[in-house]
Protein backbone atom coordinates (compact mmCIF):
# COMPACT_ATOMS: atom_id res chain seq x y z
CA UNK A 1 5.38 8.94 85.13
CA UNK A 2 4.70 12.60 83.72
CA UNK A 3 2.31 14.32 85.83
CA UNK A 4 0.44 17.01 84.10
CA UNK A 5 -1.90 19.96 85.65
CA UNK A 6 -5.05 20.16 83.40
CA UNK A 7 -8.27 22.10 83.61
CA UNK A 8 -11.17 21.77 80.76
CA UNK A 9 -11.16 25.86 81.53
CA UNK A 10 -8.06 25.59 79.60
CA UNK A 11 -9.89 25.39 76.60
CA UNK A 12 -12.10 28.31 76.93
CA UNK A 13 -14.30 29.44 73.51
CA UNK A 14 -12.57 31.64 71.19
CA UNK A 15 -13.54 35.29 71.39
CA UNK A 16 -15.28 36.69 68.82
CA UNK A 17 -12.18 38.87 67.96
CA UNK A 18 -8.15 37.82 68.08
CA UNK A 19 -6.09 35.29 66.07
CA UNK A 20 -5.19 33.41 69.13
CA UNK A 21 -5.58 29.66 68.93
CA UNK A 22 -7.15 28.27 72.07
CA UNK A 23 -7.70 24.69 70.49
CA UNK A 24 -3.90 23.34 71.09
CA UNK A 25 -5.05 22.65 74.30
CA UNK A 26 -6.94 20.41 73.70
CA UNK A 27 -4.70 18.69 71.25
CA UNK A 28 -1.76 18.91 73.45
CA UNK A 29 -3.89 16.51 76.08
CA UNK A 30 -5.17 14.12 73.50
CA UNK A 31 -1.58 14.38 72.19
CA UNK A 32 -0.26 13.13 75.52
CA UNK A 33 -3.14 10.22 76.62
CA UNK A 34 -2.41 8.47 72.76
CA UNK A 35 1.50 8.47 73.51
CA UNK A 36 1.00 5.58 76.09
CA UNK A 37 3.30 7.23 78.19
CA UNK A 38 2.24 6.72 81.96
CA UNK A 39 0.27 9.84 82.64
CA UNK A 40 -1.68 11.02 86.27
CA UNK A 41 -4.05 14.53 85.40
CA UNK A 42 -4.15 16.70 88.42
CA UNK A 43 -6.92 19.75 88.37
CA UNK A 44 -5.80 22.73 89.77
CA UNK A 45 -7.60 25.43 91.73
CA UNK A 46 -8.07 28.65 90.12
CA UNK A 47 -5.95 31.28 91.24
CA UNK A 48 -7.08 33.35 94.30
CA UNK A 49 -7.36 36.99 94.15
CA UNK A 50 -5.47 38.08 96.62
CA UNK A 51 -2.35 36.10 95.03
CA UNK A 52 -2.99 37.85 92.10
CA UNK A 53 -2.58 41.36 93.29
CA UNK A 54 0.53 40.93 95.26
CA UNK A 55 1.78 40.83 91.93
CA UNK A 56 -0.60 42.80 89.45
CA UNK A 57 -2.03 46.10 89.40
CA UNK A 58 -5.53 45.76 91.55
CA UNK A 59 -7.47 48.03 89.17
CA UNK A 60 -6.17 45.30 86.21
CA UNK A 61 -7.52 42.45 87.99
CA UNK A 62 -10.65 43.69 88.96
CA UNK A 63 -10.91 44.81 84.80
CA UNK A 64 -9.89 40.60 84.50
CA UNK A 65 -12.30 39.53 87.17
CA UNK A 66 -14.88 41.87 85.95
CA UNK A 67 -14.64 40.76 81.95
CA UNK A 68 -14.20 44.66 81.37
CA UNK A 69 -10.93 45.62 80.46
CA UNK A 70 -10.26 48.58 78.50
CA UNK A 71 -9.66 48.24 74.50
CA UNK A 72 -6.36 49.56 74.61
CA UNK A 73 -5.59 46.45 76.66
CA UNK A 74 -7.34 43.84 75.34
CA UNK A 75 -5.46 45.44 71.65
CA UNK A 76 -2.13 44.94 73.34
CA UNK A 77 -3.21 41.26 74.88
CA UNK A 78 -4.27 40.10 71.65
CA UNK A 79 -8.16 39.03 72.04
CA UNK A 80 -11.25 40.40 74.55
CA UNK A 81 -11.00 39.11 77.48
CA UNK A 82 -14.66 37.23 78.19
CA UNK A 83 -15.78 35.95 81.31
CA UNK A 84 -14.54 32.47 80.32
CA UNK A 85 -11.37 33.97 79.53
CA UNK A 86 -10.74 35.41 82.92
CA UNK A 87 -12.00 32.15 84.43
CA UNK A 88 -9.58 30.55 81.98
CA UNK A 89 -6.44 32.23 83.22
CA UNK A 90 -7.33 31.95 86.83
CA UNK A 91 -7.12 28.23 85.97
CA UNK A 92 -4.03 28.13 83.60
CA UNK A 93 -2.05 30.55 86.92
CA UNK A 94 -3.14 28.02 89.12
CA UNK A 95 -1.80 25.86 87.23
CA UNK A 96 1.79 26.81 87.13
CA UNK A 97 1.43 26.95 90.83
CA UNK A 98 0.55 23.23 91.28
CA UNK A 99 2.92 22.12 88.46
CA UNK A 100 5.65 23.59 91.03
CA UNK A 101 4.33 21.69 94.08
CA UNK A 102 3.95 18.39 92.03
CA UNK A 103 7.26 19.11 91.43
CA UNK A 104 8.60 19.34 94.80
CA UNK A 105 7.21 15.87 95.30
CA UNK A 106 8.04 14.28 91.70
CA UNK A 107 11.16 16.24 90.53
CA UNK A 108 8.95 17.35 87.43
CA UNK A 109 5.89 18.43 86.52
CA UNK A 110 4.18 20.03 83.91
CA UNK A 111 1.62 22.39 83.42
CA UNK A 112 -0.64 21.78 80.05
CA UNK A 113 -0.63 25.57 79.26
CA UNK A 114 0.78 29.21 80.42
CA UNK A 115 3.90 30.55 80.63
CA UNK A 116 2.36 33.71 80.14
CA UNK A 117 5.94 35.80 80.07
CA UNK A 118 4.68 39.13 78.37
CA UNK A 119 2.04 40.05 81.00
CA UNK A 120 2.76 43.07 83.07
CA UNK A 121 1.86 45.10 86.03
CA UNK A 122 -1.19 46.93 85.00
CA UNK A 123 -2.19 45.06 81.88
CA UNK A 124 -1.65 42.18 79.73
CA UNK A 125 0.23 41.64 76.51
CA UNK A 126 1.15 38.96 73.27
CA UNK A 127 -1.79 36.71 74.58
CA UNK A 128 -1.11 36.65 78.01
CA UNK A 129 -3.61 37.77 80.45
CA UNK A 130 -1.67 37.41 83.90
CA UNK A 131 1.97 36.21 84.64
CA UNK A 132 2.11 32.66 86.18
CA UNK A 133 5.93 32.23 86.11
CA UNK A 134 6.08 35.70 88.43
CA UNK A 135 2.82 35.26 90.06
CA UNK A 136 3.16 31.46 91.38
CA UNK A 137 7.42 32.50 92.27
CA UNK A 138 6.12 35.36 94.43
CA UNK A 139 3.55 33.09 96.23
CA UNK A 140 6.04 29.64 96.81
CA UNK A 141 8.35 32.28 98.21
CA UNK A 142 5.88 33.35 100.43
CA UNK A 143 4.36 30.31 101.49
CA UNK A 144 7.74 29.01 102.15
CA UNK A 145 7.93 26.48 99.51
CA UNK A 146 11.05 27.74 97.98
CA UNK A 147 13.43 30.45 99.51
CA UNK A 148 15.56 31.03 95.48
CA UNK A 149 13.33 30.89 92.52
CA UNK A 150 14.98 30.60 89.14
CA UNK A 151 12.84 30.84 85.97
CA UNK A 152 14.18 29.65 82.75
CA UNK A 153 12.50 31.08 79.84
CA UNK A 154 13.30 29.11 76.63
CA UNK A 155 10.59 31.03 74.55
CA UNK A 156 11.88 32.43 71.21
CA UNK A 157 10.52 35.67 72.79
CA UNK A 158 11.63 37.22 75.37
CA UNK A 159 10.32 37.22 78.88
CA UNK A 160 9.47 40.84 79.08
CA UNK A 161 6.69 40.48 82.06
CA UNK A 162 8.56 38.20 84.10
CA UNK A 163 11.52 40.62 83.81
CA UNK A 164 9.40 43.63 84.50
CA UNK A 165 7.71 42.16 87.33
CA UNK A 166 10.65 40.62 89.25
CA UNK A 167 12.82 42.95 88.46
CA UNK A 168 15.10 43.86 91.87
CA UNK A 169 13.99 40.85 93.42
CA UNK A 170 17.22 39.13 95.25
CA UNK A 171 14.89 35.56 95.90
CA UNK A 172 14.00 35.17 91.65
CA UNK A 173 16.18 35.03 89.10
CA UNK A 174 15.08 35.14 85.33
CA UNK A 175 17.30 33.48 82.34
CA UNK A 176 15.59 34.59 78.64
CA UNK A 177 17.18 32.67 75.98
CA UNK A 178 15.28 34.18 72.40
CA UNK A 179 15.61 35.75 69.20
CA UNK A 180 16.92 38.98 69.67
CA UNK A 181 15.07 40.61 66.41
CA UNK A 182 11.92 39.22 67.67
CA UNK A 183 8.55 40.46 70.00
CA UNK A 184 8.91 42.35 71.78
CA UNK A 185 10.25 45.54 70.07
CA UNK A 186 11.23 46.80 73.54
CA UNK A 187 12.94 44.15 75.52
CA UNK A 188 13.26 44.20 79.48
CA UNK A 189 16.33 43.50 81.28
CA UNK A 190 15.96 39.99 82.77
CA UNK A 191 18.66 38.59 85.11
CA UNK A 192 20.34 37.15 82.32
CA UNK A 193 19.40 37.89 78.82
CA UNK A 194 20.48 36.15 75.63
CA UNK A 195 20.06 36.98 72.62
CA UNK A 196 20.29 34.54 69.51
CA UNK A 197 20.71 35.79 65.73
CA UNK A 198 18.28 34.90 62.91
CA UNK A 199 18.39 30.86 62.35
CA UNK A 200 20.24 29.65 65.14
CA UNK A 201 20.19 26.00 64.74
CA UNK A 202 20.52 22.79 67.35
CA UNK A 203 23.83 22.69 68.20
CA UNK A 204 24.90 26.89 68.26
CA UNK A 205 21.69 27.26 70.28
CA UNK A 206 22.18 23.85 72.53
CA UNK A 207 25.87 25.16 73.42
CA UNK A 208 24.83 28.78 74.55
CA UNK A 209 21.65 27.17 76.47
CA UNK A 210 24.57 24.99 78.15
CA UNK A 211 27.32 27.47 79.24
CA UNK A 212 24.72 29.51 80.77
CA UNK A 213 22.25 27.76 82.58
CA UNK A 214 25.34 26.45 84.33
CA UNK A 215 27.11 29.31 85.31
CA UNK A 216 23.16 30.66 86.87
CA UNK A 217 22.35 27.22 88.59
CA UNK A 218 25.98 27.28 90.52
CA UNK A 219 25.92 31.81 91.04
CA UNK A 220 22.46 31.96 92.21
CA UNK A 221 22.35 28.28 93.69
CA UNK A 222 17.96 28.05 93.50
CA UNK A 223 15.98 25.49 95.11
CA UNK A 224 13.32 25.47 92.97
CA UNK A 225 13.17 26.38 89.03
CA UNK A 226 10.45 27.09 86.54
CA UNK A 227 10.60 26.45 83.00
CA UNK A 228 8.94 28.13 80.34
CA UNK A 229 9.49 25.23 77.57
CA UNK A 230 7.53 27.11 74.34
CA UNK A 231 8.31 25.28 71.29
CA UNK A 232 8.48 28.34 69.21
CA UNK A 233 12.14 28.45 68.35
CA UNK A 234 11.24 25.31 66.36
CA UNK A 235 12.22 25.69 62.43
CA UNK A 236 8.55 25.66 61.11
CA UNK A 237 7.15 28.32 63.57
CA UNK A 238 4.70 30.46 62.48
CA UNK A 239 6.22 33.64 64.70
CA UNK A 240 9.70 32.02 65.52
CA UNK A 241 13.25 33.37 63.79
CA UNK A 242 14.83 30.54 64.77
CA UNK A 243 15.68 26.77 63.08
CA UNK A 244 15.48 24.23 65.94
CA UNK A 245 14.43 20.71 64.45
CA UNK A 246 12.36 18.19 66.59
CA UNK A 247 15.59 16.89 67.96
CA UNK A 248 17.18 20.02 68.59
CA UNK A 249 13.84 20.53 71.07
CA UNK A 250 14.22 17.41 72.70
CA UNK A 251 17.74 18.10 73.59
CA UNK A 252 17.05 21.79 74.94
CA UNK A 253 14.57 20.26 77.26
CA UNK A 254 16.19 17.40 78.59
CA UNK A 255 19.37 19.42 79.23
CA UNK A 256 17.31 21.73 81.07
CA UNK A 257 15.47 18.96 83.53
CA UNK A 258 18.85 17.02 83.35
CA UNK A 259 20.64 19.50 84.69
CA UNK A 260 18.71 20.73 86.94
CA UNK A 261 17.41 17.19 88.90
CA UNK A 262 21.29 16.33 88.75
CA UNK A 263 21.98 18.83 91.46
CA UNK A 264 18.74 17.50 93.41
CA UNK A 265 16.24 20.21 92.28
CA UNK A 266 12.69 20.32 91.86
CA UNK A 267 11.91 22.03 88.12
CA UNK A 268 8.19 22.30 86.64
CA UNK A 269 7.27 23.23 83.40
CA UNK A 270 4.72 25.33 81.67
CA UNK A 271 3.59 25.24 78.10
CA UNK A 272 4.51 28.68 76.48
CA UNK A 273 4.20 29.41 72.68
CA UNK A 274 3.94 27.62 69.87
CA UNK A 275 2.07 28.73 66.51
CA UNK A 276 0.87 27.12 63.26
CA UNK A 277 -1.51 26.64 61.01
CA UNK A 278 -1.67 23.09 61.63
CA UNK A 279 -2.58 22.85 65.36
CA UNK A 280 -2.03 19.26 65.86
CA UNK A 281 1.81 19.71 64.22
CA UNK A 282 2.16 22.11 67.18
CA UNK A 283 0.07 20.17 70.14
CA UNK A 284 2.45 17.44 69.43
CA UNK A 285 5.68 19.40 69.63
CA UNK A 286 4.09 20.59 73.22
CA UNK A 287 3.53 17.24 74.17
CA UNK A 288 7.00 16.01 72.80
CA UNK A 289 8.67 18.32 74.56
CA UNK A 290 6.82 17.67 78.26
CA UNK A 291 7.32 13.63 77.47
CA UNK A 292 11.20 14.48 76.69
CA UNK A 293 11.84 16.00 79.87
CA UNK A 294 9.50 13.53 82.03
CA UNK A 295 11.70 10.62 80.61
CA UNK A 296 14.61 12.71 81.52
CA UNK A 297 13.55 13.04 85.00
CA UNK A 298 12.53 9.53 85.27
CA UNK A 299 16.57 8.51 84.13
CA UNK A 300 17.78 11.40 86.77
CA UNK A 301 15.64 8.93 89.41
CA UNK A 302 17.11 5.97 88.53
CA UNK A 303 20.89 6.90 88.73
CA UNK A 304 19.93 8.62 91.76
CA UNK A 305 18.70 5.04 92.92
CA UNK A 306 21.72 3.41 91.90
CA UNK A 307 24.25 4.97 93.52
CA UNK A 308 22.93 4.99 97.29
């Protein structure tokens, strides 16, 4: 059973400005109900205020809340943010945040969109409005749903925000495994950071991906992980560097849930990039990838079953 957090918020209009494609969505959803696999939808709340700003920069969300933030930052984001827009990402943060309880319950779950690892403190950045990966860690922590976050960011870019954002913090621990020569110019320091050359293919990149994840799941010994599973390191990616096929995907991710539900941990997943010109080519790489790792988990269940 995969069980995914969906909103129809998710696919909020285009803006009138931006190259952002909001329609994978969609796809990644109709994607997932044709593959037959068995498949429960669970709405999520939209993100409370309050949660938000333990993290963010008040002023920034009020802009969000508001629909009025500054050019400068809606430039750097990537499209205006409308009011559907800021309902949107309320949603899509929400999300993440129920894809981790699910989790807790399931052993995985996935969220249909975010992983929205560029956002910072004061404004947003490379289409992403607010940081779910650093927002929901800071509020399971505090809520007492997890005392060790770690967040493993598989995006070819690197998780700037989520560094930025968590940086110092003892409880969450952020792995970035991307192209080094890719966005963003500047990179932060994340807990761990790797870097990968130009066309890194399935096996170099599968091998690194092992050896570290690892040695960070037995240093830092979480009890809960998040996942940023974007698809953009795949060969034919509009803004990747790197040359992972289809299979080379499917092995990343069911290493990661593998490995992770092996040692008795919860791990949920959110969406993260993928670009194309052919949407549906890159809604079903999404969907792929969250079907992967739910058939992973369901095989981690059933030799758990069999050896009590």
């Amino acid at each position: 059973m995969l069980h995914v957090v969906h909103h129809v918020d998710y696919m909020a209009p285009p803006p009138t400005r931006g190259t952002f494609k909001f329609d994978k969505y969609q796809l990644v959803m109709i994607v997932l109900r044709e593959s037959g696999y068995p498949l429960t939808e669970h709405a999520p709340d939209p993100m409370p205020r309050e949660w938000l700003e333990a993290v963010h920069d008040p002023e920034y969300v009020a802009q969000v809340f508001a629909a009025d933030v500054p050019r400068e930052k809606e430039r750097r984001i990537g499209f205006p943010v409308t009011q559907r827009i800021a309902s949107r990402v309320r949603h899509t943060n929400g999300g993440t945040y129920l894809a981790a309880l699910l989790a807790k319950q399931h052993g995985y779950a996935a969220n249909s969109a975010a992983g929205s690892h560029h956002a910072l403190h004061d404004t947003g950045a490379g289409y992403c409005v607010f940081n779910d990966l650093a927002v929901a860690s800071n509020r399971l922590i505090a809520e007492g749903h997890a005392r060790r976050i770690l967040i493993v960011d598989c995006d070819v870019h690197q998780g700037d925000g989520t560094a930025s954002l968590t940086a110092g913090r003892e409880d969450i621990f952020t792995l970035s495994l991307h192209a080094e020569k890719n966005f963003p110019v500047r990179k932060a320091r994340s807990s761990v950071d790797v870097a990968l050359p130009d066309g890194t293919g399935d096996a170099e990149y599968v091998a690194t991906l092992k050896l570290h994840l690892r040695h960070v799941l037995d240093e830092f010994e979480p009890d809960l992980v998040l996942y940023q599973a974007g698809v953009d390191p795949h060969k034919r990616d509009r803004l990747g560097r790197l040359s992972l096929s289809d299979e080379g995907l499917a092995a990343r991710d069911r290493f990661v849930v593998g490995e992770v539900r092996r040692r008795g941990l919860p791990i949920a997943s959110a969406l993260g990039g993928g670009y194309g010109s052919d949407q549906r080519e890159v809604a079903t790489r999404h969907a792929r990838s969250m079907l992967a790792m739910a058939r992973e988990n369901a095989g981690c269940a059933e030799e758990n079953f069999t050896s009590i």
